[in-house]
Protein backbone atom coordinates (compact mmCIF):
# COMPACT_ATOMS: atom_id res chain seq x y z
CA UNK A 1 77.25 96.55 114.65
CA UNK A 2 78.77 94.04 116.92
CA UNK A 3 82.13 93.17 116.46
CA UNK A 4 83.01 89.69 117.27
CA UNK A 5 86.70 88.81 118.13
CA UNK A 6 86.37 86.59 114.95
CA UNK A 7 86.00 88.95 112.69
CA UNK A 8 89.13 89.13 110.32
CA UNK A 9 91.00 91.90 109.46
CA UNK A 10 89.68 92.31 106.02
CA UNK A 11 86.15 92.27 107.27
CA UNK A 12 87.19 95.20 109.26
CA UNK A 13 89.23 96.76 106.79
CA UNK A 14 86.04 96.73 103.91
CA UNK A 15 83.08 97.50 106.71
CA UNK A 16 85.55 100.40 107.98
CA UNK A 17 85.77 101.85 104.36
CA UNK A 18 82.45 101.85 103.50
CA UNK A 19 81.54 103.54 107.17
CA UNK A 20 84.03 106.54 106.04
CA UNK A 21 82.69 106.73 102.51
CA UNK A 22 78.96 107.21 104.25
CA UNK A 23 80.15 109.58 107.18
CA UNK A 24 82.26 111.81 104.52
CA UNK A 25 78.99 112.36 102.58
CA UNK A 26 79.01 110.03 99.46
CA UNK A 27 75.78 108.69 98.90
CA UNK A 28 76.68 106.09 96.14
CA UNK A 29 79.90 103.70 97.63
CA UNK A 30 82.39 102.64 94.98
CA UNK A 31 84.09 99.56 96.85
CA UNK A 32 87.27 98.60 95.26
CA UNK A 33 87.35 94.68 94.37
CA UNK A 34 90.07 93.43 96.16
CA UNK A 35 88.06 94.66 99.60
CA UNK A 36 85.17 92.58 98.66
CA UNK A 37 87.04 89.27 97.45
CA UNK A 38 89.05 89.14 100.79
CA UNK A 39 85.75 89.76 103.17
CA UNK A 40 83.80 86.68 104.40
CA UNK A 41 79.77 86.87 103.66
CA UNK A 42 78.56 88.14 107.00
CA UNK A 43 80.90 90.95 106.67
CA UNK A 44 79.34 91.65 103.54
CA UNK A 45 75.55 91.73 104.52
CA UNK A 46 76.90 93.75 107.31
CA UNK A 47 78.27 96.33 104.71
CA UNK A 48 74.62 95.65 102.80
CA UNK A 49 72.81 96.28 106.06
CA UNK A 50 74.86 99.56 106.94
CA UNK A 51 73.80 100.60 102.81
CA UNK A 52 70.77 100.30 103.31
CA UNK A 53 70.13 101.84 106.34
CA UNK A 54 71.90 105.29 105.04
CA UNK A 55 70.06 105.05 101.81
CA UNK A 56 73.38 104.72 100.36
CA UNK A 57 74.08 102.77 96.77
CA UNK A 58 77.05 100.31 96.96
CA UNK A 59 79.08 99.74 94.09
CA UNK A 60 81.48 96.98 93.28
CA UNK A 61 84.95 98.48 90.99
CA UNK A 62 87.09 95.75 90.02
């Protein structure tokens, strides 16, 4: 992924989680809420993009 110098901190913060929850070997992603309300919508196709290409399930926990 690129990273733009746009890219807010809570885009990094939620695309960061879910990259540790894939590389520590979970292959269904609980995201917590709070991560998802505070992301902007590219950051959030990125995090569907990154999903899909591990043939991991995301999951949304509020």
């Amino acid at each position: 992924m690129k990273i733009h110098l746009s890219m807010s901190m809570n885009d990094q913060m939620l695309i960061d989680y879910v990259r540790r929850m894939i590389n520590t070997g979970a292959r269904k992603v609980f995201v917590p809420m709070y991560l998802v309300n505070n992301a902007s919508h590219e950051a959030l196709a990125e995090v569907r993009r990154i999903c899909q290409f591990n043939r991991v399930e995301m999951e949304i926990r509020g």
